[in-house]
C-alpha atoms as a PDB file:
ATOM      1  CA  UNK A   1       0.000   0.000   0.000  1.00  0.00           C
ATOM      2  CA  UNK A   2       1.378   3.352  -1.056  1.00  0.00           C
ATOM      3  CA  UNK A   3       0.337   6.326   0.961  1.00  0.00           C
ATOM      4  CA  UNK A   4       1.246   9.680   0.075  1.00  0.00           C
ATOM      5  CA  UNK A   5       0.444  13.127   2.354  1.00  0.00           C
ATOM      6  CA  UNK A   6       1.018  16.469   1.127  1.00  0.00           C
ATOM      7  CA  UNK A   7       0.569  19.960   2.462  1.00  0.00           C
ATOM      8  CA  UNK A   8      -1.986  22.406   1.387  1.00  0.00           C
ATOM      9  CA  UNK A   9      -1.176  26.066  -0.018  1.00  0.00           C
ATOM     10  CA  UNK A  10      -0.723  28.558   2.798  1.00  0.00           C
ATOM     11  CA  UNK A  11      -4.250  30.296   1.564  1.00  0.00           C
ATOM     12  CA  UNK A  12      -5.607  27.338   2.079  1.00  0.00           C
ATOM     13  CA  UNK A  13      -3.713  26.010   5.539  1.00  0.00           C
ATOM     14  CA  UNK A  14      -6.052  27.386   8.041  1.00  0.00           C
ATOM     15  CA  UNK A  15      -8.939  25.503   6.002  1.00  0.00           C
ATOM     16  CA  UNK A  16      -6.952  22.498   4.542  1.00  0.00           C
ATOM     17  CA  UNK A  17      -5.138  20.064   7.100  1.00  0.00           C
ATOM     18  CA  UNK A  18      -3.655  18.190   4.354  1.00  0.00           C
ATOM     19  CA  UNK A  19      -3.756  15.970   0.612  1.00  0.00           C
ATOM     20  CA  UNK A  20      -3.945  12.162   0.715  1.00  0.00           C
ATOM     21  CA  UNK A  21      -3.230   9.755  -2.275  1.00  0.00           C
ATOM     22  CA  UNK A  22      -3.789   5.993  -1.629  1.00  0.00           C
ATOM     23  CA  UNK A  23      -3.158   3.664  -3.871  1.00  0.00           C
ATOM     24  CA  UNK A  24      -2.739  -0.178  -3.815  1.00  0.00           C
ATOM     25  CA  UNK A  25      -3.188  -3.604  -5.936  1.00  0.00           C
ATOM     26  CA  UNK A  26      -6.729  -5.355  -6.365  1.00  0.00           C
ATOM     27  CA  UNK A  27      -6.392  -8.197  -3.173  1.00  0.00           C
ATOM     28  CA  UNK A  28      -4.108  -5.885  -1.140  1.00  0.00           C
ATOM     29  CA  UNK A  29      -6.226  -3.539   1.083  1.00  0.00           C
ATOM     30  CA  UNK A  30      -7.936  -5.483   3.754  1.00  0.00           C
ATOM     31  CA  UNK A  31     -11.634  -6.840   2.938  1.00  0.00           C
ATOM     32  CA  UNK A  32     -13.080  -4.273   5.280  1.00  0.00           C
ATOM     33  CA  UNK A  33     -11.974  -1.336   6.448  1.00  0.00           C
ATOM     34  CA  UNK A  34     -12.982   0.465   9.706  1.00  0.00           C
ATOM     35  CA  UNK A  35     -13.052   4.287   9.332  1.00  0.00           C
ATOM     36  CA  UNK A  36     -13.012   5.634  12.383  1.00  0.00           C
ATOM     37  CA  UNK A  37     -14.466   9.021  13.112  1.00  0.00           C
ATOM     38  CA  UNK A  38     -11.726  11.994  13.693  1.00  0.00           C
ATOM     39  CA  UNK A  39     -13.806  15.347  13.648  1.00  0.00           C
ATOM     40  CA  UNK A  40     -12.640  16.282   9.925  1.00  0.00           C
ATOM     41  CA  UNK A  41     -14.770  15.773   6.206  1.00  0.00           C
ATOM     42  CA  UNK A  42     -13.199  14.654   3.552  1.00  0.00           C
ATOM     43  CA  UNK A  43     -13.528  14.897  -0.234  1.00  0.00           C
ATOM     44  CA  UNK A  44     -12.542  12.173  -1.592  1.00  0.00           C
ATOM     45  CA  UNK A  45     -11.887  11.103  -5.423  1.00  0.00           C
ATOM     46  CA  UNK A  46     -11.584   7.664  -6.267  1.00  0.00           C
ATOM     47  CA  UNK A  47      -9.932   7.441  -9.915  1.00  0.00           C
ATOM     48  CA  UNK A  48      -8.977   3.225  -9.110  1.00  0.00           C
ATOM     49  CA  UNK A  49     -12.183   1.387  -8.726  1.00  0.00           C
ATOM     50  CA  UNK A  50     -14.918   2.272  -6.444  1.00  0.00           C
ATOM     51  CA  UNK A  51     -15.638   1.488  -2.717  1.00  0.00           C
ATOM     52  CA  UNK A  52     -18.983  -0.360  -1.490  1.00  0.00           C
ATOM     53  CA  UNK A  53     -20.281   0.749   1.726  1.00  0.00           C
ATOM     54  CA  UNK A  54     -21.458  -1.597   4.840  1.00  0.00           C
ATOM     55  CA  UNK A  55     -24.416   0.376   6.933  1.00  0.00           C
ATOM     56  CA  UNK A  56     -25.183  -0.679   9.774  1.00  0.00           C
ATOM     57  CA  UNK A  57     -28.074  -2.160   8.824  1.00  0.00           C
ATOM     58  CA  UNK A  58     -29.393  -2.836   5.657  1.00  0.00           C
ATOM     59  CA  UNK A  59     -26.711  -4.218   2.316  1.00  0.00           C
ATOM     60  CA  UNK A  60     -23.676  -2.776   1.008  1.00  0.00           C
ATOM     61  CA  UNK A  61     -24.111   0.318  -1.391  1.00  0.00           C
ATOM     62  CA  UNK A  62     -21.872   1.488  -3.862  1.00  0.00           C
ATOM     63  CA  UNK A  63     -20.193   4.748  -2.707  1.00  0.00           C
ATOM     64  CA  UNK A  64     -19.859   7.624  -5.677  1.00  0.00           C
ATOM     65  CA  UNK A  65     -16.713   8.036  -7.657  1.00  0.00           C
ATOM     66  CA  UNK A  66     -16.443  11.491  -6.426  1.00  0.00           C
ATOM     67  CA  UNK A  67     -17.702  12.748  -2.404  1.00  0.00           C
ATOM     68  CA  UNK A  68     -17.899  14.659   0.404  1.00  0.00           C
ATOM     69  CA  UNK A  69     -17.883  12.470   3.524  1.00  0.00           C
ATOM     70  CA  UNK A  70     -19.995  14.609   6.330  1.00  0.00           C
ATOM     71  CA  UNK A  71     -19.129  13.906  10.139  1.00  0.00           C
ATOM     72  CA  UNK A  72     -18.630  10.908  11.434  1.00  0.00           C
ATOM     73  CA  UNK A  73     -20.460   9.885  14.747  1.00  0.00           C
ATOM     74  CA  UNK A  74     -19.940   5.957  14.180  1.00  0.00           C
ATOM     75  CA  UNK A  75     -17.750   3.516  12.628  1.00  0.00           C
ATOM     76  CA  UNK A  76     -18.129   4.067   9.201  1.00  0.00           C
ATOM     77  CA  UNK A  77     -17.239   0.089   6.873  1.00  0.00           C
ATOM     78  CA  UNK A  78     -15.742   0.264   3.574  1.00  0.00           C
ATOM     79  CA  UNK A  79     -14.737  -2.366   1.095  1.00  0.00           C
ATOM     80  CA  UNK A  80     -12.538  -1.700  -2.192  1.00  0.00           C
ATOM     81  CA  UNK A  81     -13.884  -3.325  -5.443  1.00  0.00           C
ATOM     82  CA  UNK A  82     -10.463  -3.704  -6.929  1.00  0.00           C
ATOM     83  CA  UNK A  83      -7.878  -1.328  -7.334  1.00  0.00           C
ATOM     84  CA  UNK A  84      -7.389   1.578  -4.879  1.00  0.00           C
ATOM     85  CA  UNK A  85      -6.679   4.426  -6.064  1.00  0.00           C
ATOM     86  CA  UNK A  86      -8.139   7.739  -4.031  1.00  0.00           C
ATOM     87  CA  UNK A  87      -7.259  10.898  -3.367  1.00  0.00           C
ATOM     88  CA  UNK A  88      -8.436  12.546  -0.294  1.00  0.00           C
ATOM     89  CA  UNK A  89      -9.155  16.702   0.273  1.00  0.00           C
ATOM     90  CA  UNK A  90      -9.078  16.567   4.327  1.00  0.00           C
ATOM     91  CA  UNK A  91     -10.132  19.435   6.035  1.00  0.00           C
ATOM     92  CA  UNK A  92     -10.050  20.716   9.912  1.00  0.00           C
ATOM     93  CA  UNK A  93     -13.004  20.126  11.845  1.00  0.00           C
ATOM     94  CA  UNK A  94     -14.098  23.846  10.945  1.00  0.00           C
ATOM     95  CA  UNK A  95     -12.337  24.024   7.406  1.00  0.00           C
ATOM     96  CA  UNK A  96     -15.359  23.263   4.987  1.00  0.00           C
ATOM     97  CA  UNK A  97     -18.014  25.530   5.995  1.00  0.00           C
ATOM     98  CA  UNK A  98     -16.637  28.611   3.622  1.00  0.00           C
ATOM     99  CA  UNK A  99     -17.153  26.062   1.337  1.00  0.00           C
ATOM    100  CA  UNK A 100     -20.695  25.086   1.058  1.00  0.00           C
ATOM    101  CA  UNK A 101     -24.128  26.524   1.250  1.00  0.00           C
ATOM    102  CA  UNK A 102     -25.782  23.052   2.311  1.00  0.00           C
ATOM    103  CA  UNK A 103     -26.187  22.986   5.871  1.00  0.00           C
ATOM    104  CA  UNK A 104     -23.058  21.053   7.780  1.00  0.00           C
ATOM    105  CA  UNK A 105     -25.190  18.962   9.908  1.00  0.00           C
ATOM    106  CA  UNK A 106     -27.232  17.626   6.982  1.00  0.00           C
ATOM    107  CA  UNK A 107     -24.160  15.735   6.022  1.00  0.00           C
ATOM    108  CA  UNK A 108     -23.772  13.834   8.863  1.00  0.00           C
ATOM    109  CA  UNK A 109     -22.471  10.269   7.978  1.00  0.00           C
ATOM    110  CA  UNK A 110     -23.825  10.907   4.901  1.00  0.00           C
ATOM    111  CA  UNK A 111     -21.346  10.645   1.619  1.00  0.00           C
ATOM    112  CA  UNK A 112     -23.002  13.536  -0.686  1.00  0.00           C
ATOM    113  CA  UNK A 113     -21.678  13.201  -4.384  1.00  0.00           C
ATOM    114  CA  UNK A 114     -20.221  16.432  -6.326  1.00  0.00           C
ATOM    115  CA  UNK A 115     -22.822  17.073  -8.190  1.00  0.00           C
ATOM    116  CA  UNK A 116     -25.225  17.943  -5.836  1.00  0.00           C
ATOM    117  CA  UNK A 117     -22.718  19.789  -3.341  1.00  0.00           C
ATOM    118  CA  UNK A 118     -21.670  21.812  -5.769  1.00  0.00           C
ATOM    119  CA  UNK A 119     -23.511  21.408  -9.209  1.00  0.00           C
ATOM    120  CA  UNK A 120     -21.976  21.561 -12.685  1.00  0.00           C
ATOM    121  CA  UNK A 121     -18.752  23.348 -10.542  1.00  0.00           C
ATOM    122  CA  UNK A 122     -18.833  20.012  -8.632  1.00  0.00           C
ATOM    123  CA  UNK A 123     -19.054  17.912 -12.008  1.00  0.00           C
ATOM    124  CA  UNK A 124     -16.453  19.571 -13.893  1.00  0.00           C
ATOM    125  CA  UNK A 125     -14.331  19.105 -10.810  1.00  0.00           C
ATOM    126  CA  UNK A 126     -15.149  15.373 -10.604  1.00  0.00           C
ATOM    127  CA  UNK A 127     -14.267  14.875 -14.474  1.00  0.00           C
ATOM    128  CA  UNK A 128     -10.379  16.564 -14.427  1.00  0.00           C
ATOM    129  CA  UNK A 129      -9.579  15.048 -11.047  1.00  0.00           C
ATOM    130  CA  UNK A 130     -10.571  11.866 -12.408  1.00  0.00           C
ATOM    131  CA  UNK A 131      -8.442  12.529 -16.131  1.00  0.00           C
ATOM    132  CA  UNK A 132      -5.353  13.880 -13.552  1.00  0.00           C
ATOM    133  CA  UNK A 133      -1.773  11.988 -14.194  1.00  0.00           C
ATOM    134  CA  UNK A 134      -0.381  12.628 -11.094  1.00  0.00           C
ATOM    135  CA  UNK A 135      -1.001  13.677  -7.505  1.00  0.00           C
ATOM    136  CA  UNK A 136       0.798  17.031  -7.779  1.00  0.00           C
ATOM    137  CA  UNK A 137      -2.156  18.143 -10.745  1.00  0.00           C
ATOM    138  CA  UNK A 138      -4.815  17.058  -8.442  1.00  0.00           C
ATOM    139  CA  UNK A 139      -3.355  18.814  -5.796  1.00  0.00           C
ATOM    140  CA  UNK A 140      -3.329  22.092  -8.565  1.00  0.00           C
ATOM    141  CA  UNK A 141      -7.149  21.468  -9.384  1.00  0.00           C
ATOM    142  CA  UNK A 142      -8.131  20.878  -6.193  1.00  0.00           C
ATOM    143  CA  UNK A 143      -6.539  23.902  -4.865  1.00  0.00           C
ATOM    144  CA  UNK A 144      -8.005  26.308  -7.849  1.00  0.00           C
ATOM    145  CA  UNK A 145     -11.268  24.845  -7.163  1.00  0.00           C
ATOM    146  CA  UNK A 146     -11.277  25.783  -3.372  1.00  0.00           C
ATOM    147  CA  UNK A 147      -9.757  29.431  -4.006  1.00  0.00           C
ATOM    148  CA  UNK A 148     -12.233  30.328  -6.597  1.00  0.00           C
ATOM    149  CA  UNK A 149     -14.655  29.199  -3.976  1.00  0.00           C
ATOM    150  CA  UNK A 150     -13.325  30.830  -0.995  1.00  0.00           C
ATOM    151  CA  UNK A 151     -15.242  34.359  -1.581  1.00  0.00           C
ATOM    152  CA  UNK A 152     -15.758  34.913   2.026  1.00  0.00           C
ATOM    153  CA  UNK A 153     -13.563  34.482   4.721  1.00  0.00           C
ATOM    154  CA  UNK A 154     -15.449  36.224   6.965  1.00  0.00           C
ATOM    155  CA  UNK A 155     -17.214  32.899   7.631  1.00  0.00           C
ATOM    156  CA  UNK A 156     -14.834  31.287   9.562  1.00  0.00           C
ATOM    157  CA  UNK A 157     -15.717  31.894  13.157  1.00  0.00           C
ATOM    158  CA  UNK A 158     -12.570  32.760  15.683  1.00  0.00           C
ATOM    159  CA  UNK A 159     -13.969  31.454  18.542  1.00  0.00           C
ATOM    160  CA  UNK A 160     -15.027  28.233  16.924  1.00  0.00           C
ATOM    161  CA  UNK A 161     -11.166  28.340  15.500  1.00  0.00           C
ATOM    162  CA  UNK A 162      -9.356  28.397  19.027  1.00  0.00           C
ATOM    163  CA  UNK A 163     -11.855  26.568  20.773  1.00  0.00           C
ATOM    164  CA  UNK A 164     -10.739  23.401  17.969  1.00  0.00           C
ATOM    165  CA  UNK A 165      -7.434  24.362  18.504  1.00  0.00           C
ATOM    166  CA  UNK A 166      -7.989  23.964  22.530  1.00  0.00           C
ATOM    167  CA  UNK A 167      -9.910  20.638  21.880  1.00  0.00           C
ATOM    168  CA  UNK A 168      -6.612  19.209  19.842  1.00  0.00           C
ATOM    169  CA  UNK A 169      -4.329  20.475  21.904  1.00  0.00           C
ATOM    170  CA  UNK A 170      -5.683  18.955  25.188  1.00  0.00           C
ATOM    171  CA  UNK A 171      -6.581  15.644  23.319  1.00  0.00           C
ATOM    172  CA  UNK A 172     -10.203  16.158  23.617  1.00  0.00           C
ATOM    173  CA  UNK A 173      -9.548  15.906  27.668  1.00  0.00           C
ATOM    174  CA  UNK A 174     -11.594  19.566  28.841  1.00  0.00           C
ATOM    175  CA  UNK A 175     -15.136  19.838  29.653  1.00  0.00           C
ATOM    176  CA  UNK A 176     -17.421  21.770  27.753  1.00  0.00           C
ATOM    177  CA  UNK A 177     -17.449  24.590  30.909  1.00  0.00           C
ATOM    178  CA  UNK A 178     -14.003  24.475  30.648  1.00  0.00           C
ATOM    179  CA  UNK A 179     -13.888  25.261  26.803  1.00  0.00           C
ATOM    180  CA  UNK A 180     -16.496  28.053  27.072  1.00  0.00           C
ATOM    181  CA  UNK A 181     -14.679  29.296  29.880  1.00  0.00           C
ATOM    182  CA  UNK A 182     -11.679  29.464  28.004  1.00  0.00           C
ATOM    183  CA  UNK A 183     -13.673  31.091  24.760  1.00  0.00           C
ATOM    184  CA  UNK A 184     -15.643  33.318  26.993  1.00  0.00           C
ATOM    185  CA  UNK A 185     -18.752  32.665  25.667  1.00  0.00           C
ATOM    186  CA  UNK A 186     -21.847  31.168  26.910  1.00  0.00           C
ATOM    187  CA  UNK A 187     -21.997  26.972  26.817  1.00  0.00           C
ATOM    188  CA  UNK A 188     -25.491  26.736  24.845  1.00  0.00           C
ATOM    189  CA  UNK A 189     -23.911  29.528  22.308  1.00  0.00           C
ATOM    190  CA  UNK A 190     -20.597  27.615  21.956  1.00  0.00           C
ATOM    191  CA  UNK A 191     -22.897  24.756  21.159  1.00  0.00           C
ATOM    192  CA  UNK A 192     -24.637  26.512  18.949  1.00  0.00           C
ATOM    193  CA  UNK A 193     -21.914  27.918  16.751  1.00  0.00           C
ATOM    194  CA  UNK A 194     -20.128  24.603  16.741  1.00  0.00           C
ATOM    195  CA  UNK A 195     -23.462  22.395  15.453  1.00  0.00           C
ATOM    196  CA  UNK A 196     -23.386  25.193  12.563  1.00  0.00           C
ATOM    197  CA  UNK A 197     -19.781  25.661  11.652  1.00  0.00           C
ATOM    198  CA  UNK A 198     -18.451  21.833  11.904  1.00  0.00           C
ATOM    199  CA  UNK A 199     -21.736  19.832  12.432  1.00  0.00           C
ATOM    200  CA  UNK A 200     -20.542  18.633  16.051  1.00  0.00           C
ATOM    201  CA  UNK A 201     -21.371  19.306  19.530  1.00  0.00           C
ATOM    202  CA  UNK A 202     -17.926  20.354  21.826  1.00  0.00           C
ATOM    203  CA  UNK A 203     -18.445  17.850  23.404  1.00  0.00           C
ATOM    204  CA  UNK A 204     -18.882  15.360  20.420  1.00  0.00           C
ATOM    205  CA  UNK A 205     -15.606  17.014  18.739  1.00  0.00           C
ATOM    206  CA  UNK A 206     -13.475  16.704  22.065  1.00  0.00           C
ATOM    207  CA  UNK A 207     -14.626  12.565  22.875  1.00  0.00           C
ATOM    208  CA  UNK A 208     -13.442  11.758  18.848  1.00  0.00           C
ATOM    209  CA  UNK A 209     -10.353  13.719  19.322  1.00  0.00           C
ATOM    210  CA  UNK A 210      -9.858  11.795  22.493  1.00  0.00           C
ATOM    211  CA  UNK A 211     -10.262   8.490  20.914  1.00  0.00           C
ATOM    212  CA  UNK A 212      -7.851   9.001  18.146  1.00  0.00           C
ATOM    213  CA  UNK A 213      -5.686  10.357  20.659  1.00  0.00           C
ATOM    214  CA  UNK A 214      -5.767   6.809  22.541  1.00  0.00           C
ATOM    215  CA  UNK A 215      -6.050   4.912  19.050  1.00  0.00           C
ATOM    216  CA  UNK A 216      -2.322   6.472  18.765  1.00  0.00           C
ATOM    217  CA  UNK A 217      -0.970   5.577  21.900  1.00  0.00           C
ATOM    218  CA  UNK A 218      -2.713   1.939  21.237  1.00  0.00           C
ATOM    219  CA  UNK A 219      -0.596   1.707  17.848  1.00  0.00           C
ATOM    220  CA  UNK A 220       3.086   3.154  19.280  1.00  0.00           C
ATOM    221  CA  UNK A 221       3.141   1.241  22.705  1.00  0.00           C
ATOM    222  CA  UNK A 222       3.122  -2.848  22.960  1.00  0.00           C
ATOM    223  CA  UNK A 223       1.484  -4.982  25.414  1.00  0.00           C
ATOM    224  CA  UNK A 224      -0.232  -1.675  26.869  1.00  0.00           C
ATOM    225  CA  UNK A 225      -3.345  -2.055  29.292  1.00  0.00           C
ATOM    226  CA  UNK A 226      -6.335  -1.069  28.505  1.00  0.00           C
ATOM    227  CA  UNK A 227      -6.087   0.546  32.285  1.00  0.00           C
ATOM    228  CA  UNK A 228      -3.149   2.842  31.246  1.00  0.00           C
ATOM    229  CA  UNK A 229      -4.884   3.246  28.400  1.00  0.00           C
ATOM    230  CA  UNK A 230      -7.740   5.001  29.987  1.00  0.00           C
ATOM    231  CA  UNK A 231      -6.120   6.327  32.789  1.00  0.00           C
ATOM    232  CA  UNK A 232      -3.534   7.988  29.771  1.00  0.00           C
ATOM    233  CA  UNK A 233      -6.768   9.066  28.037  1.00  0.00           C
ATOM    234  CA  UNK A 234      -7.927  10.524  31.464  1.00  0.00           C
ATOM    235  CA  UNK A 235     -11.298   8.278  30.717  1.00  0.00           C
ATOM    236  CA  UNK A 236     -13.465   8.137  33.984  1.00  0.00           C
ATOM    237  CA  UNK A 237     -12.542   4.649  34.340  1.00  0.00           C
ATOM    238  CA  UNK A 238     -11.996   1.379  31.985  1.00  0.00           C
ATOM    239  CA  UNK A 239     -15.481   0.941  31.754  1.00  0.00           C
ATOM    240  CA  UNK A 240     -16.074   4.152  30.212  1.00  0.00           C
ATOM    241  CA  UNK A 241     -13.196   3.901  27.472  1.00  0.00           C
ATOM    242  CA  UNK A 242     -14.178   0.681  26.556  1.00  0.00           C
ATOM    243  CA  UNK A 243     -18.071   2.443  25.954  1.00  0.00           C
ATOM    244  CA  UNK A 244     -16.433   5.352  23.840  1.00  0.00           C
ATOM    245  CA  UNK A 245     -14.036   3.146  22.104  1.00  0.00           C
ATOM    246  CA  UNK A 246     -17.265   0.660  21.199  1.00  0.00           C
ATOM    247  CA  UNK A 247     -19.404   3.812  20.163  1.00  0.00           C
ATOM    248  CA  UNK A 248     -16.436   5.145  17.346  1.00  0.00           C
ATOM    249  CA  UNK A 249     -15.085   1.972  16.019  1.00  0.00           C
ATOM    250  CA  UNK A 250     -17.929  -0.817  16.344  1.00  0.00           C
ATOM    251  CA  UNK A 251     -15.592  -3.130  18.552  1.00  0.00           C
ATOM    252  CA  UNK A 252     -14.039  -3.377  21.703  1.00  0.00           C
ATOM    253  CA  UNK A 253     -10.189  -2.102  22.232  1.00  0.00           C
ATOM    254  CA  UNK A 254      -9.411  -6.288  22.103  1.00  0.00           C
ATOM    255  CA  UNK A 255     -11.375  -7.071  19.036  1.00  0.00           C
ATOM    256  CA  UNK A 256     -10.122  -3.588  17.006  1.00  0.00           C
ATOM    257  CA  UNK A 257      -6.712  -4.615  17.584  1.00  0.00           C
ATOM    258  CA  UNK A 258      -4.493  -5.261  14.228  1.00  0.00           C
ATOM    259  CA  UNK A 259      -5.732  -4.510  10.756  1.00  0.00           C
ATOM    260  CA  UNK A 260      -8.508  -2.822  12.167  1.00  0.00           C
ATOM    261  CA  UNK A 261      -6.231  -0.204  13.875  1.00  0.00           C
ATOM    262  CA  UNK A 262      -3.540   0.079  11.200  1.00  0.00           C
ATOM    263  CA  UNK A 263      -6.363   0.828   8.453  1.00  0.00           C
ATOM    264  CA  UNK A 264      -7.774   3.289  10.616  1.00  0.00           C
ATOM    265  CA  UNK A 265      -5.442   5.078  11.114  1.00  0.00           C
ATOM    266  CA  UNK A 266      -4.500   5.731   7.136  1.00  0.00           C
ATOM    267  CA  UNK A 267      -7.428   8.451   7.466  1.00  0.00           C
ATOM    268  CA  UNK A 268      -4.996  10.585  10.066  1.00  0.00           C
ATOM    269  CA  UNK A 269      -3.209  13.536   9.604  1.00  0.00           C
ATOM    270  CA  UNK A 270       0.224  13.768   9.089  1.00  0.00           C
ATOM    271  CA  UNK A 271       2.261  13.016  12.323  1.00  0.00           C
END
């Protein structure tokens, strides 16, 4: 499996965490793949073959050739049909509302194709991505694309902006009083401006940083307990990781252990 991360423009940084290109062999990528919520959408482009996707309940469904991916609030299953070959747009947790005029929260674990995010902009997009030779004239659409967009700047809310930036700096480990506190601003209106500006409660955005946080520390350390673990992840007690952990990934620490983990973790930023 070839993975490939690049930077985004410096326009673009505050918006853009960073580029993804992911490409391996028909037969190579694990069956299923757990995607595992971490507070950012995605636009992904999938110029190899296509991707099915497991709900939770119901059968598989072919995902587009060309998506947003809202918010994630569960595990979310994919499968490859062949060969993988996608290229990812990943933004912070507040990075895509300049971006769009459909309501954040509507996307919620939704994937919404091009075409009806953005229209004929959206399709034209999806058709020279697609026709690209090479990651670095992706990178070049993508970018021009998002620019040309980008008409209003005002829209990106400071207080939403450092309050993130709190959340990912203390791993997701401060109370909601404690971020408003820090924000100055009233709890219910921190709510507020977060369900509009990245489609996720504080409190939402701070327990999926914390889990990737822990799904980090799970992947760098051997034979670790899952009592360090959630005394490390300042969890209430095991109990209560092991509920958090079940409610992002679909399994228990013990049963996500391996592939699961690994392939998770290829939807990360870079570090």
């Amino acid at each position: 499996m070839n993975r490939q991360i690049n930077e985004p423009h410096l326009d673009l940084a505050a918006l853009v965490k960073c580029y993804w290109t992911l490409e391996s062999p028909a037969g190579t990528t694990p069956e299923r793949n757990t995607i595992v919520p971490d507070g950012c959408m995605k636009l992904i482009f999938h110029y190899g073959d296509v991707y099915k996707h497991y709900p939770e309940h119901g059968d598989s469904i072919t995902l587009p050739r060309c998506f947003l991916i809202g918010q994630l609030t569960r595990p979310y299953e994919v499968e490859p049909t062949g060969e993988t070959g996608t290229f990812f747009v990943c933004f912070h947790p507040n990075g895509f509302l300049p971006f769009t005029s459909m309501p954040i929260r509507e996307m919620e674990n939704t994937a919404v194709p091009l075409k009806i995010l953005f229209g004929k902009e959206g399709a034209s997009l999806e058709q020279h991505i697609l026709s690209a030779h090479d990651t670095a004239e992706r990178i070049n659409l993508v970018e021009t694309f998002l620019c040309n967009k980008l008409k209003d700047a005002g829209t990106i809310d400071h207080i939403v902006q450092s309050t993130v930036e709190t959340i990912l700096t203390a791993n997701g480990q401060l109370s909601v009083d404690e971020l408003s506190k820090q924000a100055n601003v009233n709890r219910r209106q921190l709510v507020r401006k977060f369900s509009f500006a990245i489609g996720l409660s504080p409190k939402q955005l701070s327990k999926t940083i914390r889990l990737q946080h822990t799904l980090k520390m799970l992947l760098n350390k051997k034979d670790v307990s899952l009592t360090a673990l959630a005394y490390e992840g300042e969890y209430y007690d095991q109990a209560h990781f092991i509920k958090d952990f079940k409610e992002f990934t679909g399994l228990t620490p013990k049963e996500f252990y391996g592939d699961h983990l690994t392939m998770s973790l290829i939807f990360d930023r870079k570090e």
